[in-house]
PDB file of N, CA and C in Angstrom:
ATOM      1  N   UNK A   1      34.883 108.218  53.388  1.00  0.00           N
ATOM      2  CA  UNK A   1      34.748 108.876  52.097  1.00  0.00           C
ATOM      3  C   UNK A   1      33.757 110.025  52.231  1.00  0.00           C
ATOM      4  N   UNK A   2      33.803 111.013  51.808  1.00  0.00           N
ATOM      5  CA  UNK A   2      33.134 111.961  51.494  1.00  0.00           C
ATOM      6  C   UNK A   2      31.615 112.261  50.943  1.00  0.00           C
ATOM      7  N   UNK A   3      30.691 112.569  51.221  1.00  0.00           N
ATOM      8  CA  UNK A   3      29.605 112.726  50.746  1.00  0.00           C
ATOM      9  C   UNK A   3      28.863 114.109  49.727  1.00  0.00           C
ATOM     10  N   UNK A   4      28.520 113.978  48.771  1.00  0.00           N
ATOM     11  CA  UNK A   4      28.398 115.565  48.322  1.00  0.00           C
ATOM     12  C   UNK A   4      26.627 115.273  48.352  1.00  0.00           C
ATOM     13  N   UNK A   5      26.122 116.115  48.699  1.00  0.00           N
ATOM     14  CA  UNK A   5      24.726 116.814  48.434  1.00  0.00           C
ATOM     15  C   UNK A   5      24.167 117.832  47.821  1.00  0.00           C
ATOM     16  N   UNK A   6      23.317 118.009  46.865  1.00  0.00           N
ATOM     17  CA  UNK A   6      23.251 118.825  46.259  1.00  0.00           C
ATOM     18  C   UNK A   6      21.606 119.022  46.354  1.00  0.00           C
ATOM     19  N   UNK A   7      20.900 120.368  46.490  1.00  0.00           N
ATOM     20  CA  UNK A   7      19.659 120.187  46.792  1.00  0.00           C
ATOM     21  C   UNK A   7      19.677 121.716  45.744  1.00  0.00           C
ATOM     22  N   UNK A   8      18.211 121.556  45.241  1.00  0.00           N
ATOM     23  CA  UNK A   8      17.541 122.669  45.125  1.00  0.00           C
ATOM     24  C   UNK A   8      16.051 122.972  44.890  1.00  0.00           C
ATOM     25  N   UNK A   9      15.860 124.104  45.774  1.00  0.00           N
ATOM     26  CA  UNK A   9      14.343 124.182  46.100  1.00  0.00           C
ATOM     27  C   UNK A   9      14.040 125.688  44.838  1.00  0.00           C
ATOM     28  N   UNK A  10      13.011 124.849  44.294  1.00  0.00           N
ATOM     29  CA  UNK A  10      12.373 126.021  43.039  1.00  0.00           C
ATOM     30  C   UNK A  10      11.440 126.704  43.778  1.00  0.00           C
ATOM     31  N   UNK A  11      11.677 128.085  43.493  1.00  0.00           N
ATOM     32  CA  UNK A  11      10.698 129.286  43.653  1.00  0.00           C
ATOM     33  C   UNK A  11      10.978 129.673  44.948  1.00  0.00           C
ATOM     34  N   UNK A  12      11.842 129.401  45.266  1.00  0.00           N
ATOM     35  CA  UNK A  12      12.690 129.510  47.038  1.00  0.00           C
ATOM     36  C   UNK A  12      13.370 131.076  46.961  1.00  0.00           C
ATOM     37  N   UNK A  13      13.585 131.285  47.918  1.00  0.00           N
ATOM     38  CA  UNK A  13      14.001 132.683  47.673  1.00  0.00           C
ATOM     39  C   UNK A  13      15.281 132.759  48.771  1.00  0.00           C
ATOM     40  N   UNK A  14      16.337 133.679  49.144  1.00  0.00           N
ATOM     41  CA  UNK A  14      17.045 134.795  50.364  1.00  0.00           C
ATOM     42  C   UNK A  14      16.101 134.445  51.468  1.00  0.00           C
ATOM     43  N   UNK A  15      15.225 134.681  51.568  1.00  0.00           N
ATOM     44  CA  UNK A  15      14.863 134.564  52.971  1.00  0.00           C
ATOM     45  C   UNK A  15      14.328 133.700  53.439  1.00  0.00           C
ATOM     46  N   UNK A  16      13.738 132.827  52.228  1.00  0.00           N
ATOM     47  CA  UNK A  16      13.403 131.334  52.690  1.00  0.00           C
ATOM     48  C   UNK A  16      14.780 130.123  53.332  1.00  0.00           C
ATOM     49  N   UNK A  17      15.406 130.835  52.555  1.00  0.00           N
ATOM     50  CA  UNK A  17      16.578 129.855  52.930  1.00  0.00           C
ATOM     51  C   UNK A  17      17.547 130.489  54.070  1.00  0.00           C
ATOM     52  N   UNK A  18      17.439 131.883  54.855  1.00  0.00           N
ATOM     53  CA  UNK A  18      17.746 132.219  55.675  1.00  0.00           C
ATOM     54  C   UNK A  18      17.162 131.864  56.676  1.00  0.00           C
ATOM     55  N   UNK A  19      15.320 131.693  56.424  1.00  0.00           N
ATOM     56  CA  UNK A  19      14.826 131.102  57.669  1.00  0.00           C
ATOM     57  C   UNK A  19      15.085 129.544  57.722  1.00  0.00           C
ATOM     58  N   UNK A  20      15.479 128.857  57.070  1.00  0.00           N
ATOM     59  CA  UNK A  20      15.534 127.262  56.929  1.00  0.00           C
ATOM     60  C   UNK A  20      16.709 127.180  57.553  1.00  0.00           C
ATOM     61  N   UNK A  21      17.963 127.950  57.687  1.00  0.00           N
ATOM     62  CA  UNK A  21      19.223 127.492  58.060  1.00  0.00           C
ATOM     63  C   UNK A  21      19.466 128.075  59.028  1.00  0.00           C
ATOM     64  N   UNK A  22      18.561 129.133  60.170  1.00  0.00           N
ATOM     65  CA  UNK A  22      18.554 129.868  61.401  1.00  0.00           C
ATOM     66  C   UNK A  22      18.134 128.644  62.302  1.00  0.00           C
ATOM     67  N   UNK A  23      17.095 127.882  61.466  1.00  0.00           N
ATOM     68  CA  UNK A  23      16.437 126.868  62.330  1.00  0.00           C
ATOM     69  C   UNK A  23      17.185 125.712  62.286  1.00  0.00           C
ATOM     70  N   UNK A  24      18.183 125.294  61.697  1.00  0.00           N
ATOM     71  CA  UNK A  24      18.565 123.983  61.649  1.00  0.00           C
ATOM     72  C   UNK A  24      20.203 123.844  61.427  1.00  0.00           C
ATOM     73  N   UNK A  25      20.674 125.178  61.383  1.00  0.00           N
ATOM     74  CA  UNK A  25      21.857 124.979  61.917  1.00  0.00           C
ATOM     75  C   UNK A  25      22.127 125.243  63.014  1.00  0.00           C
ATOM     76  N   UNK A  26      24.019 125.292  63.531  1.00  0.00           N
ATOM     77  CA  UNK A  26      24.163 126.457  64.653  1.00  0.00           C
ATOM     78  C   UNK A  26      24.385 127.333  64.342  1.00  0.00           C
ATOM     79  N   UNK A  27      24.071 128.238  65.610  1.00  0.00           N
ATOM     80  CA  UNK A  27      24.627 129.904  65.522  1.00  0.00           C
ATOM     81  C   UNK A  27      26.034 130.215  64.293  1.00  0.00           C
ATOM     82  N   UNK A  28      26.664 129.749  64.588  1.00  0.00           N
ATOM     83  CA  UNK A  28      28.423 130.022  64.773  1.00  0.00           C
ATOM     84  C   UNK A  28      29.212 129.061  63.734  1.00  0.00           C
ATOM     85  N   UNK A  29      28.057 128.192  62.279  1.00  0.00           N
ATOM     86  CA  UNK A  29      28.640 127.041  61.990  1.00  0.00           C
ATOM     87  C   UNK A  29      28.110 126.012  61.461  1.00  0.00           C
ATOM     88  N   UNK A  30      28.938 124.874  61.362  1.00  0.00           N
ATOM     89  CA  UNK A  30      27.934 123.766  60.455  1.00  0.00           C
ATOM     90  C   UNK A  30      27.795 122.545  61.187  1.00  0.00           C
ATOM     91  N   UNK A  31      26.518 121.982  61.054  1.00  0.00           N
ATOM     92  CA  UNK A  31      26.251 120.741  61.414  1.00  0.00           C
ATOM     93  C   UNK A  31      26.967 119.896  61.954  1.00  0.00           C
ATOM     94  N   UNK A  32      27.455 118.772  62.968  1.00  0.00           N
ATOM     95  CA  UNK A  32      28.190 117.847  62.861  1.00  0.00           C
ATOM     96  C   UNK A  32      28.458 117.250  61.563  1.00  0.00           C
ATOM     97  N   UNK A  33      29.711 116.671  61.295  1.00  0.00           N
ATOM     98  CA  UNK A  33      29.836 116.003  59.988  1.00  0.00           C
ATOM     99  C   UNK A  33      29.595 117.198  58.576  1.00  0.00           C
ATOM    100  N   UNK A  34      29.684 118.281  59.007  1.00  0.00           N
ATOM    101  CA  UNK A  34      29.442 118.929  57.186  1.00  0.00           C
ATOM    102  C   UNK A  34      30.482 119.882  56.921  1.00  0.00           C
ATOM    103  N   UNK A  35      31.430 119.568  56.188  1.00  0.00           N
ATOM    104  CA  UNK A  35      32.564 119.818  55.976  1.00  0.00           C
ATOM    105  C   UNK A  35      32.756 121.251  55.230  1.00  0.00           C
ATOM    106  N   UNK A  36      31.953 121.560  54.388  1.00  0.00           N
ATOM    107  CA  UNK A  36      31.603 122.671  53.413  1.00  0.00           C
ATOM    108  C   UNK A  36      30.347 122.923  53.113  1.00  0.00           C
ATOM    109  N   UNK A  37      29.297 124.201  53.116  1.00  0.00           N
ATOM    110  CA  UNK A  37      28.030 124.530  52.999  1.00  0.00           C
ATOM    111  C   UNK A  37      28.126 125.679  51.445  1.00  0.00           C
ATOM    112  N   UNK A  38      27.435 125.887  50.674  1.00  0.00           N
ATOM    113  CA  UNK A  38      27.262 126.681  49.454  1.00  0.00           C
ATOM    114  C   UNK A  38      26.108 126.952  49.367  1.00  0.00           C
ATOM    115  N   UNK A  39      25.681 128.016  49.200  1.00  0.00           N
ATOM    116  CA  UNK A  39      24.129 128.603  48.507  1.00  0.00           C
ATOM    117  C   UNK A  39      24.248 129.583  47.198  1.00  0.00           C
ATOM    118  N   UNK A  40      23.303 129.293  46.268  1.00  0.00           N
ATOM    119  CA  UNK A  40      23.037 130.073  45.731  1.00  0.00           C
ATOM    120  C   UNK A  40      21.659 130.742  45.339  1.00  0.00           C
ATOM    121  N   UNK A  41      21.289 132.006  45.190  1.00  0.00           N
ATOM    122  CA  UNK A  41      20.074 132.572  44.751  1.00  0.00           C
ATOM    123  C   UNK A  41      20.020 132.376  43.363  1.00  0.00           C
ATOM    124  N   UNK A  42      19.377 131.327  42.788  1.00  0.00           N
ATOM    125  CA  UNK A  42      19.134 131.568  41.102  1.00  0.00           C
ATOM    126  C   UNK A  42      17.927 132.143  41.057  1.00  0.00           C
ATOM    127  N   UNK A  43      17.936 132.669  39.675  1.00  0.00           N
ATOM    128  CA  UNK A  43      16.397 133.265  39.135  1.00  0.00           C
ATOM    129  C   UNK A  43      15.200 132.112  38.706  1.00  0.00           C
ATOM    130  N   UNK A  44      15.542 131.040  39.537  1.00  0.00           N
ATOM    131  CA  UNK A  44      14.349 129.768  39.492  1.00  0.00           C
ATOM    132  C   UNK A  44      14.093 129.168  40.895  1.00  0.00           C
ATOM    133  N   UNK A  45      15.270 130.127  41.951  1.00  0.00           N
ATOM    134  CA  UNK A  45      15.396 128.827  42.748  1.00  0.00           C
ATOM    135  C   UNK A  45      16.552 129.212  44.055  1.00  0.00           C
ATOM    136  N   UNK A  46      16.581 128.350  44.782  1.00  0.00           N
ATOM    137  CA  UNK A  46      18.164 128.167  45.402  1.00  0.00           C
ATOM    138  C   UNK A  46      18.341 126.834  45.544  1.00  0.00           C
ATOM    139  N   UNK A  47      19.363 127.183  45.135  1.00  0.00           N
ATOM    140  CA  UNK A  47      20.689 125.857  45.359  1.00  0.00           C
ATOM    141  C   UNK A  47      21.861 125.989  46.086  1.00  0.00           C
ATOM    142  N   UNK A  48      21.776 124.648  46.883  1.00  0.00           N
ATOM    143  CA  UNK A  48      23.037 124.244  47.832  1.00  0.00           C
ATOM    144  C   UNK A  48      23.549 123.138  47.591  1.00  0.00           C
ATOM    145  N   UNK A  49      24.627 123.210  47.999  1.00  0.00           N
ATOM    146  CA  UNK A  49      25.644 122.038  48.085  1.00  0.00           C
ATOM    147  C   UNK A  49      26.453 121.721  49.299  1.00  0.00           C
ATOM    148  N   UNK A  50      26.600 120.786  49.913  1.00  0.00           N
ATOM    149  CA  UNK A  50      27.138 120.311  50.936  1.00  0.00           C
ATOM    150  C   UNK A  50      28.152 119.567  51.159  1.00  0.00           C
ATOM    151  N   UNK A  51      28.991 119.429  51.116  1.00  0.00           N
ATOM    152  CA  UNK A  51      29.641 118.331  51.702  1.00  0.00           C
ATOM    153  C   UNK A  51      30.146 117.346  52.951  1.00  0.00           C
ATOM    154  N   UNK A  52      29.874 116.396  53.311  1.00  0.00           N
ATOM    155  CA  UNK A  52      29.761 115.701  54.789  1.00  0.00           C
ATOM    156  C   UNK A  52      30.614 115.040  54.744  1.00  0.00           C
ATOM    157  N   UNK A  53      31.287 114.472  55.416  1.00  0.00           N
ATOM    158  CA  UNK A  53      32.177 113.624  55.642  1.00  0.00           C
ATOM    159  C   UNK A  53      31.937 112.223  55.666  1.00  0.00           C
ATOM    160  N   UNK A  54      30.106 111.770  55.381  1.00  0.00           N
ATOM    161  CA  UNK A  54      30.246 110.664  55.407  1.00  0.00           C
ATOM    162  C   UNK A  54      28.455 110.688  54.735  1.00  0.00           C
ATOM    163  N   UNK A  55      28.332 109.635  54.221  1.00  0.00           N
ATOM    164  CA  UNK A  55      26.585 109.460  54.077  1.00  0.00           C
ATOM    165  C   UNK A  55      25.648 109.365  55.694  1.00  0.00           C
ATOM    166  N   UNK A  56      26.248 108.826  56.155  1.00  0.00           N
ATOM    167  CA  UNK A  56      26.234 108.532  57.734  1.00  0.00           C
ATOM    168  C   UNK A  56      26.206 109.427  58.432  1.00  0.00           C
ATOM    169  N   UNK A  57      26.828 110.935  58.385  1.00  0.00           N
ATOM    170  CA  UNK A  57      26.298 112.167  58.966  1.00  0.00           C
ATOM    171  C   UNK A  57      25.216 112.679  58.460  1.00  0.00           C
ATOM    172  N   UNK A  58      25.235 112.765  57.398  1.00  0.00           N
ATOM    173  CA  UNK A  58      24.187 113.489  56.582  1.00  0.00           C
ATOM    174  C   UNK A  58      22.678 112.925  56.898  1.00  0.00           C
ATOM    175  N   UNK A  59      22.829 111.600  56.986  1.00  0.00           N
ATOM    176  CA  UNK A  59      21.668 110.781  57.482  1.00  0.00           C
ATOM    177  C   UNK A  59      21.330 111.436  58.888  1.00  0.00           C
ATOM    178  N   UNK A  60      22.289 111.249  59.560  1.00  0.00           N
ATOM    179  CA  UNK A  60      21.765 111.493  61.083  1.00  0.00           C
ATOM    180  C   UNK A  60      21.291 112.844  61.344  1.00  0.00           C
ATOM    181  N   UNK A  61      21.652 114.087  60.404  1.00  0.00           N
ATOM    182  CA  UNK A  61      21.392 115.665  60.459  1.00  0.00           C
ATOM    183  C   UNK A  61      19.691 115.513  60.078  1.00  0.00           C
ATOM    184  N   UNK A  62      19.720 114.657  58.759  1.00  0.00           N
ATOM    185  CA  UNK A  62      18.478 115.141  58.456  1.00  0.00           C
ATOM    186  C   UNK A  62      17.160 114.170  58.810  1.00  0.00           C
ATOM    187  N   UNK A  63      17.445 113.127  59.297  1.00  0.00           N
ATOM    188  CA  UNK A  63      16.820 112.299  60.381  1.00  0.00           C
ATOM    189  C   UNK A  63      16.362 113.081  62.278  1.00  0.00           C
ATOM    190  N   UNK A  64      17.852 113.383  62.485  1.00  0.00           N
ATOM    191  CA  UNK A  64      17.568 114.298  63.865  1.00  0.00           C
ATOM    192  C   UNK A  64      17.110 115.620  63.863  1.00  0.00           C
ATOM    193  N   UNK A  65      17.511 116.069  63.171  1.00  0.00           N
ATOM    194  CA  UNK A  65      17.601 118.096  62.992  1.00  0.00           C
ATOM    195  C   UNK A  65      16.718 118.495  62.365  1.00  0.00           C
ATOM    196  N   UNK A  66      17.116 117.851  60.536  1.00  0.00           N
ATOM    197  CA  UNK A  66      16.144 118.676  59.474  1.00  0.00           C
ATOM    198  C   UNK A  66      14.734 118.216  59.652  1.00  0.00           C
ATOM    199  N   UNK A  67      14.452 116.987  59.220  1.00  0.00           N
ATOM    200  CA  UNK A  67      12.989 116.616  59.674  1.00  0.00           C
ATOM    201  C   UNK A  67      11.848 117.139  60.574  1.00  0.00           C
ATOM    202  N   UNK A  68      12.437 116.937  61.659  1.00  0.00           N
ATOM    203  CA  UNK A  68      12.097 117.329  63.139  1.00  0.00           C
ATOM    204  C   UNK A  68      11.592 118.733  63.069  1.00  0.00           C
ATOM    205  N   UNK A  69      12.788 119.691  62.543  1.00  0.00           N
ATOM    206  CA  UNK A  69      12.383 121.230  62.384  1.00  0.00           C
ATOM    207  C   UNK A  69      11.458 121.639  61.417  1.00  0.00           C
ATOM    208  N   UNK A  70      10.833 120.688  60.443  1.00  0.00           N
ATOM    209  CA  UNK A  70       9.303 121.187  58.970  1.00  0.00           C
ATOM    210  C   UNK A  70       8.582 120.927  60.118  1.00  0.00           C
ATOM    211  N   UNK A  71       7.476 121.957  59.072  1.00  0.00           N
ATOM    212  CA  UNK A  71       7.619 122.834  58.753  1.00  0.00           C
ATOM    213  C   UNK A  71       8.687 124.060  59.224  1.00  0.00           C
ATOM    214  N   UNK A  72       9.224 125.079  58.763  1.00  0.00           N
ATOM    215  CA  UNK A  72       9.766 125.940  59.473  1.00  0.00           C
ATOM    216  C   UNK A  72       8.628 127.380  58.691  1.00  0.00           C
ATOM    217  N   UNK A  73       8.890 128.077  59.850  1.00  0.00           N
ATOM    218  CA  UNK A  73       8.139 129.228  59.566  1.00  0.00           C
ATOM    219  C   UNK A  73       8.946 130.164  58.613  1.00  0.00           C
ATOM    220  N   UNK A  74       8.283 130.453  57.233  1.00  0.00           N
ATOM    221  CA  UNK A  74       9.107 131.464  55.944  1.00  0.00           C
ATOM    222  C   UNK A  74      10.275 130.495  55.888  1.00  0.00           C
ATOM    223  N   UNK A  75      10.287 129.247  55.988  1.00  0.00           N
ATOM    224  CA  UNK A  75      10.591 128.334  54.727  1.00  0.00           C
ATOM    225  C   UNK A  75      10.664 127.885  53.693  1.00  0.00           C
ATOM    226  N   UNK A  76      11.586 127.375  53.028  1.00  0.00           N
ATOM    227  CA  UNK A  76      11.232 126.898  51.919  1.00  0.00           C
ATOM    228  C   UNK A  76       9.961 126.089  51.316  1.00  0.00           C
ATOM    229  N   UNK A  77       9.576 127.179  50.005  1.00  0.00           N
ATOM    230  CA  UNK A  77       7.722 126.517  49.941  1.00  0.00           C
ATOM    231  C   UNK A  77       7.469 125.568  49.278  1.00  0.00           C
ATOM    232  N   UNK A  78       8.501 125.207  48.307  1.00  0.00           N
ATOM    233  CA  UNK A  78       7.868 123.756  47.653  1.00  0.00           C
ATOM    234  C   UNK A  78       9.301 122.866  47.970  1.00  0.00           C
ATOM    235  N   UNK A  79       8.896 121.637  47.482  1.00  0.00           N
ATOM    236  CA  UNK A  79       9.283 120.309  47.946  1.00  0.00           C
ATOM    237  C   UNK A  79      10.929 120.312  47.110  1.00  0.00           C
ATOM    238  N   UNK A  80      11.781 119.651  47.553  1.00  0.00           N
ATOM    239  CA  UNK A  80      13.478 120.024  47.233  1.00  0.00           C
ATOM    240  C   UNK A  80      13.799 118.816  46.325  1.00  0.00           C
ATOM    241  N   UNK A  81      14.525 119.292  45.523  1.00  0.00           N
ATOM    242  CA  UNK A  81      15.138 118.189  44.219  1.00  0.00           C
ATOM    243  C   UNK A  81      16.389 117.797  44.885  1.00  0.00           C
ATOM    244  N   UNK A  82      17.163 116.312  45.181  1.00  0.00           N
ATOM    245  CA  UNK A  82      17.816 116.295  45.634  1.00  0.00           C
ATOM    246  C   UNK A  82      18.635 115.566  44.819  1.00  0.00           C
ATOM    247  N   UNK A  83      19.957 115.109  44.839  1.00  0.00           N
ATOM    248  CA  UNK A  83      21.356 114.024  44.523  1.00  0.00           C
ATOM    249  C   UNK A  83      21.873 113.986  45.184  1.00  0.00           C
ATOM    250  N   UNK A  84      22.672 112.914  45.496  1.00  0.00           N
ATOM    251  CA  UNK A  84      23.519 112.469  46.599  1.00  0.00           C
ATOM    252  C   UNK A  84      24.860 111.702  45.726  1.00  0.00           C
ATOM    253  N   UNK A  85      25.863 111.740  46.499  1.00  0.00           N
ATOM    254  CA  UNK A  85      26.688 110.416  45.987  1.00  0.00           C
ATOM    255  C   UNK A  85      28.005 110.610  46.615  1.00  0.00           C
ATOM    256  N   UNK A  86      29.309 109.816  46.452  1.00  0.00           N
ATOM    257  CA  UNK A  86      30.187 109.625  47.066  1.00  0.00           C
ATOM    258  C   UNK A  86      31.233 110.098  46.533  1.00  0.00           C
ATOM    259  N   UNK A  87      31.895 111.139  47.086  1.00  0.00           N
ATOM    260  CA  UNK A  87      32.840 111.778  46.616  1.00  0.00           C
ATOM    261  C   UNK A  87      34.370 111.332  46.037  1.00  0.00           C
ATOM    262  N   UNK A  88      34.262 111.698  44.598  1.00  0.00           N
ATOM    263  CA  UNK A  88      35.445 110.275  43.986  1.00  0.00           C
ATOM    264  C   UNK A  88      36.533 111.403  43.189  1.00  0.00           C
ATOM    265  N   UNK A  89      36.280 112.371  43.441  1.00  0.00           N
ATOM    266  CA  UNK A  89      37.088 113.781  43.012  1.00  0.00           C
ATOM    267  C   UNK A  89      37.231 114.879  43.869  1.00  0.00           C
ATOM    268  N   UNK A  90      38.267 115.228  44.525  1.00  0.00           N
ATOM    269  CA  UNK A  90      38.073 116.390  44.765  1.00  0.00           C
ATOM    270  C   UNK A  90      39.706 117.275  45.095  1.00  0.00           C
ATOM    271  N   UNK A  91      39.094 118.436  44.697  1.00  0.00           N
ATOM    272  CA  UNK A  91      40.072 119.396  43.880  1.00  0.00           C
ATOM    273  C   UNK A  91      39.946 121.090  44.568  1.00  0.00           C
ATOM    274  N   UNK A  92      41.010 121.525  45.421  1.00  0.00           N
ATOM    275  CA  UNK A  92      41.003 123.232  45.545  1.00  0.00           C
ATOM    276  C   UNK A  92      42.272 123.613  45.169  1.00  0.00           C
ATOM    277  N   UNK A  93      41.917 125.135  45.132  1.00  0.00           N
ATOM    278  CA  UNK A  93      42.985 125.519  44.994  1.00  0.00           C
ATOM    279  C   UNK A  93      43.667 125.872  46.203  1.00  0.00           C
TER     280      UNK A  93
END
C-alpha cells in the first residue's frame, strides 16, 4: 500500500529546500521507494508531499539518509510539521 507524506517547514524558503534535497537526494531522481516528490514555496513556508510505496521505505530514507545528513548547511531552519498515513485514494488524470 502506498504511503503519503506530507511535511511543512515554516519560514523555509527556495533555497533552503534546494539545499536540503542536493544533500539527501540523488543527482538524477528520487529516493528508493518514493514514487512522487511535490514542493511548494508558500508565503509562510514550504511544503512537500511525497509519496512512497510503502511506510517501510520512507522509514528506511529517513532513518539512513535524512537523519544522518542534519544538520545540512542553508537548510531548513526551523523544525518540520509532519502527517503520514496510508494511501486509501488515489486518482490522475
Amino acid at each position: 500500500m502506498s504511503y503519503l507524506q506530507v511535511d511543512f517547514w515554516p519560514g523555509a524558503s527556495q533555497a533552503n529546500y534546494d539545499a536540503e534535497i542536493a544533500a539527501v537526494h540523488p543527482p538524477n531522481g528520487l529516493p528508493e521507494g518514493q514514487l512522487v516528490h511535490h514542493a511548494a514555496v508558500t508565503a509562510d513556508g514550504v511544503l512537500i508531499s511525497a509519496v512512497w510505496d510503502s511506510q517501510e521505505s520512507k522509514d528506511s530514507f529517513v532513518e539512513e539518509i535524512l537523519m544522518p545528513a542534519q544538520p545540512v548547511e542553508g537548510g531548513f531552519p526551523n523544525p518540520v510539521v509532519s502527517n503520514f498515513g496510508d494511501v486509501y485514494y488515489e486518482h490522475s488524470a
